[in-house]
Protein backbone atom coordinates (compact mmCIF):
# COMPACT_ATOMS: atom_id res chain seq x y z
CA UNK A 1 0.00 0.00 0.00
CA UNK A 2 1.63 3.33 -0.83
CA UNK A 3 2.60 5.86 1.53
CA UNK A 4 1.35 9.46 2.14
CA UNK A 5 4.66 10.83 0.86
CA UNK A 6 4.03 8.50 -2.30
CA UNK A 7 0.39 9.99 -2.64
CA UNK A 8 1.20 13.74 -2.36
CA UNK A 9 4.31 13.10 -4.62
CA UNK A 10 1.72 11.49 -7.39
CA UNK A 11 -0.70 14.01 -6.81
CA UNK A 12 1.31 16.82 -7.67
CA UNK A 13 3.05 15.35 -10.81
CA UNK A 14 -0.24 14.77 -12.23
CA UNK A 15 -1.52 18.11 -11.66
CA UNK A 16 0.77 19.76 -13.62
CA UNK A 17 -0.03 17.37 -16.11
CA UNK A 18 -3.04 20.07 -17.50
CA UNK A 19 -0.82 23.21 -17.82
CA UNK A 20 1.99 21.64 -19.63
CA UNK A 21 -0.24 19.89 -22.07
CA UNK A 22 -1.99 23.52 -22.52
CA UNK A 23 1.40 25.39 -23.07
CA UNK A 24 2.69 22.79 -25.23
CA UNK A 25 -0.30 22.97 -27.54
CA UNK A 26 0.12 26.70 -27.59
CA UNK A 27 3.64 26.99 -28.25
CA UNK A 28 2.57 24.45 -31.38
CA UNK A 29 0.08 27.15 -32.81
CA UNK A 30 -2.83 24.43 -32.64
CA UNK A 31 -6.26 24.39 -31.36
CA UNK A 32 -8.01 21.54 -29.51
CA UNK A 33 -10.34 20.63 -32.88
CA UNK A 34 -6.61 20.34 -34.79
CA UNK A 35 -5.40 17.96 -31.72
CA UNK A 36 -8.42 15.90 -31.23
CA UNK A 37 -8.46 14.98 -35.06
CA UNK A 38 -4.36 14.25 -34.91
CA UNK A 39 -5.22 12.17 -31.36
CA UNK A 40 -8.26 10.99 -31.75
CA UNK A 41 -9.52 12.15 -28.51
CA UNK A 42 -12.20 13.81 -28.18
CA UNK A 43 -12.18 18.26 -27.71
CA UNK A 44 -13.95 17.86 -24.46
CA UNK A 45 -11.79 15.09 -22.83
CA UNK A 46 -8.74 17.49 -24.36
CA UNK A 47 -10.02 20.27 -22.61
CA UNK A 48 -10.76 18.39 -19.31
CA UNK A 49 -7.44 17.44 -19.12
CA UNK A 50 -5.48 20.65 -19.50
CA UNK A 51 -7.82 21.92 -17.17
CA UNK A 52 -7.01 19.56 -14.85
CA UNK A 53 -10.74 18.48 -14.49
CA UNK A 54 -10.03 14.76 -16.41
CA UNK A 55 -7.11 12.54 -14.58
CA UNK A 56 -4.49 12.11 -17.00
CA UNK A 57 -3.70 7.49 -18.05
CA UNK A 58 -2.00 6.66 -20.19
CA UNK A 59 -4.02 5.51 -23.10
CA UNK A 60 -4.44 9.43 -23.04
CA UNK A 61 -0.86 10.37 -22.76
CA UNK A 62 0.48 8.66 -25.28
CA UNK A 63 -0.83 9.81 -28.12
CA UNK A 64 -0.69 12.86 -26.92
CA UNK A 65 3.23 13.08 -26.56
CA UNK A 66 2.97 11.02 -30.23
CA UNK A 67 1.56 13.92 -31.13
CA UNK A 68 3.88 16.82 -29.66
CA UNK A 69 6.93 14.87 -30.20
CA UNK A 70 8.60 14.61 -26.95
CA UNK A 71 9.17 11.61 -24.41
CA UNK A 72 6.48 10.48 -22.26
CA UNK A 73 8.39 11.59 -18.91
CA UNK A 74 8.71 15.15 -20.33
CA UNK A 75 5.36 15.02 -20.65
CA UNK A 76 4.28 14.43 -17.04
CA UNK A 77 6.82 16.48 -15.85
CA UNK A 78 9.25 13.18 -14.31
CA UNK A 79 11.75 13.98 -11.47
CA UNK A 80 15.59 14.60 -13.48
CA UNK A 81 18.00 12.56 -13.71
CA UNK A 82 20.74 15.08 -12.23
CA UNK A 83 21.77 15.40 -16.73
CA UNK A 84 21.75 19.56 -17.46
CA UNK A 85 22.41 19.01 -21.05
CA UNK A 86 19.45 18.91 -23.54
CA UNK A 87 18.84 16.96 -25.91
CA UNK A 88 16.46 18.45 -28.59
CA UNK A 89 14.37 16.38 -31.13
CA UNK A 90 13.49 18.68 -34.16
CA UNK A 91 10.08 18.55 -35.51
CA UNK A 92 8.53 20.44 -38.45
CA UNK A 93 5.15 22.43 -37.91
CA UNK A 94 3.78 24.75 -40.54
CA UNK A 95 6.79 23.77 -42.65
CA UNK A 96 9.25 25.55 -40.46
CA UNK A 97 12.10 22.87 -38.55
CA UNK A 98 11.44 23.33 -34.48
CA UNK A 99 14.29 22.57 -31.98
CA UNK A 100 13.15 22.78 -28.67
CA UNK A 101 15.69 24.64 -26.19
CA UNK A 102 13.90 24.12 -22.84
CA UNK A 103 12.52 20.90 -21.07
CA UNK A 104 10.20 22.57 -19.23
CA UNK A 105 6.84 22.29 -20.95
CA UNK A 106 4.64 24.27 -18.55
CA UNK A 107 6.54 28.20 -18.53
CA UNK A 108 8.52 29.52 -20.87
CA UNK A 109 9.43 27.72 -23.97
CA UNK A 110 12.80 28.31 -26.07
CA UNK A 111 13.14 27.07 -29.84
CA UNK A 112 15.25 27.38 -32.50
CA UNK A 113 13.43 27.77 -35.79
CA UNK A 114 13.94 27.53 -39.22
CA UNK A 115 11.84 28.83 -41.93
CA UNK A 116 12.90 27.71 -45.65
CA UNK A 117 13.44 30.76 -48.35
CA UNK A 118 10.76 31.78 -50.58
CA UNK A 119 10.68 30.27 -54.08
CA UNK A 120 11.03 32.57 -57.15
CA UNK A 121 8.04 34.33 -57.44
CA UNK A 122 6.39 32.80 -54.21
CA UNK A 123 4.30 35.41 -52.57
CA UNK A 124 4.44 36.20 -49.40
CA UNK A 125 2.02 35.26 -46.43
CA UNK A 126 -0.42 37.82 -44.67
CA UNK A 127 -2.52 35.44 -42.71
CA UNK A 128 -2.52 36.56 -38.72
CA UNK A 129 -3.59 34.57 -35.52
CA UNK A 130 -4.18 35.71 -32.31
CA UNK A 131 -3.90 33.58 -28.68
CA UNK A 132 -2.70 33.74 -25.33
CA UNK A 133 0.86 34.83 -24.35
CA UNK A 134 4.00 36.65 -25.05
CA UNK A 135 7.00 36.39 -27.30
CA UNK A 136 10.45 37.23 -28.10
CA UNK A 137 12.77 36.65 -30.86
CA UNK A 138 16.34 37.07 -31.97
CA UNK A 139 17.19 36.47 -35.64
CA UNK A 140 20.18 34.13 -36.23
CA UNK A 141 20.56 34.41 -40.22
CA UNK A 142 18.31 35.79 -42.90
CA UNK A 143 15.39 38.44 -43.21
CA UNK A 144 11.73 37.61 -41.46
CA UNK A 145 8.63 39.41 -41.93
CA UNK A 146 6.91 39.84 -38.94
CA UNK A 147 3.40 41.17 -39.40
CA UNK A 148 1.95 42.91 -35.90
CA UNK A 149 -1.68 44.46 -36.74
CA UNK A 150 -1.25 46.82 -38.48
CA UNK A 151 2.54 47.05 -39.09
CA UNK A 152 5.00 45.19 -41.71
CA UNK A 153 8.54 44.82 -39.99
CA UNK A 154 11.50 43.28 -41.68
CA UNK A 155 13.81 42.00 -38.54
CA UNK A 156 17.38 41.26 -40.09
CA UNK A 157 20.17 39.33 -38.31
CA UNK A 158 21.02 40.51 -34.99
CA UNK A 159 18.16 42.09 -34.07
CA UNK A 160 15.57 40.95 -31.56
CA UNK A 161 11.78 41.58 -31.20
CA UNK A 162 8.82 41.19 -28.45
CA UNK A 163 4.82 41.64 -28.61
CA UNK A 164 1.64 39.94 -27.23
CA UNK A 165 0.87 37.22 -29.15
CA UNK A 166 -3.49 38.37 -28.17
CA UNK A 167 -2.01 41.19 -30.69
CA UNK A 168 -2.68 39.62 -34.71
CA UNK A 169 0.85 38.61 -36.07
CA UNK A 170 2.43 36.22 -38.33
CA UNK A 171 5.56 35.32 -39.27
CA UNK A 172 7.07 34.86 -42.93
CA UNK A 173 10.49 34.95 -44.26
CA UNK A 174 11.34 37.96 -45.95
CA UNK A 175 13.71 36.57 -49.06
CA UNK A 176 14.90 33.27 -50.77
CA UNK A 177 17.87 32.26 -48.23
CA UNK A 178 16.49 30.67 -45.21
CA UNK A 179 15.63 32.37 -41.63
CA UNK A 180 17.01 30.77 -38.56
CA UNK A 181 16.24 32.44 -35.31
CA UNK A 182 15.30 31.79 -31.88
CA UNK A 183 11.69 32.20 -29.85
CA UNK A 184 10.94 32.61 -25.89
CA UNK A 185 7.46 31.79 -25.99
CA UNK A 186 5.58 32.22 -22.27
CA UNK A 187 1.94 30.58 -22.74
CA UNK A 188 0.73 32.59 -19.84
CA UNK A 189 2.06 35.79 -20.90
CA UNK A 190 5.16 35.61 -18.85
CA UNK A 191 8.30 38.60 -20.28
CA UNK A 192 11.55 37.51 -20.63
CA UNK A 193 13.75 39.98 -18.48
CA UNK A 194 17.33 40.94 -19.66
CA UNK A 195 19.54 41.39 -17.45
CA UNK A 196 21.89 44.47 -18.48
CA UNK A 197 25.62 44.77 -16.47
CA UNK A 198 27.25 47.38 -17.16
CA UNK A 199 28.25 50.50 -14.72
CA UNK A 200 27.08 51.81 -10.96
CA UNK A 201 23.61 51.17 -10.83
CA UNK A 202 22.75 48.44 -13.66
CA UNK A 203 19.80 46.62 -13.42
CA UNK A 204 17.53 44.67 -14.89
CA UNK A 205 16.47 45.90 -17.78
CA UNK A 206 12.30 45.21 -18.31
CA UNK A 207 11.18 46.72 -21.32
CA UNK A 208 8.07 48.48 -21.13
């Protein structure tokens, strides 16, 4: 018979069970319809269990992490191993290559992208989404074309870029050589803060 400990230990891997499933369909771009049809679970067991209303099995869990790519223990959030490196597993969404850069599925989430050039007389996207959240991004290599409402920006290498994702915006590369750059994605609309050194009286600098 298991312990107390055991019980309480269970109890709160599987409650963060909902949130990372939530934040990991987020930082995808999908919606619960797109998952359920992928899964073939239904949208209101889906939704039950990222709001923590459904208890997460494993006939549930499986294709779910089928689904996102990533092991089964990332997943449920299982204790580490002690390891610090990373080792990422690319996937491809939306025809761009993903490399996750974090292990942590329920805060912030750090990728590495890469969006293939435009063909020769390939126009360029304008199609916008809105959803929950906040993101940054530094380019790597390349030109992207980051629609934000109302504005058309071009970000070139070595420049960086933040917004809330509620605000419309879309991504696209700007040219025919491919874009590489790198995302901090927080589901919950958590900021990444930059921490600035330099002389008497740095700080952290928190843009506004």
């Amino acid at each position: 018979m298991k312990s107390m400990t055991d019980d309480d230990e269970l109890a709160t891997v599987l409650s963060g069970v909902g949130g990372r499933l939530r934040a990991l369909r987020l930082a995808h771009g999908g919606t619960l319809a797109q998952l359920s049809e992928t899964t073939g679970i239904s949208v209101s067991t889906l939704s039950r269990l990222e709001s923590g209303q459904r208890k997460p099995t494993l006939e549930l869990l499986l294709p779910l992490a089928r689904a996102y790519r990533v092991p089964l223990d990332e997943l449920v959030g299982a204790p580490e191993t002690g390891d610090p490196r990373i080792r990422p597993r690319p996937f491809t969404r939306h025809g761009q290559i993903f490399v996750p850069l974090t292990r942590n599925l329920g805060g912030l989430q750090a990728y590495k992208q890469i969006m293939p050039g435009r063909k020769e007389g390939e126009e360029c996207g304008t199609e916008q989404r809105t959803h929950e959240g906040y993101e940054w991004f530094y380019v790597l290599s390349g030109r992207l074309r980051l629609l934000l409402g109302e504005h058309e920006l071009i970000i070139a290498a070595g420049e960086a870029a933040e917004f809330d994702t509620r605000i419309p915006h879309g991504f696209y590369n700007a040219g025919e050589q491919p874009v590489e750059f790198l995302s901090i994605f927080g589901p919950q609309g958590e900021r990444m803060h930059v921490r600035a050194r330099g002389g008497r009286g740095a700080a952290d600098s928190r843009p506004d």
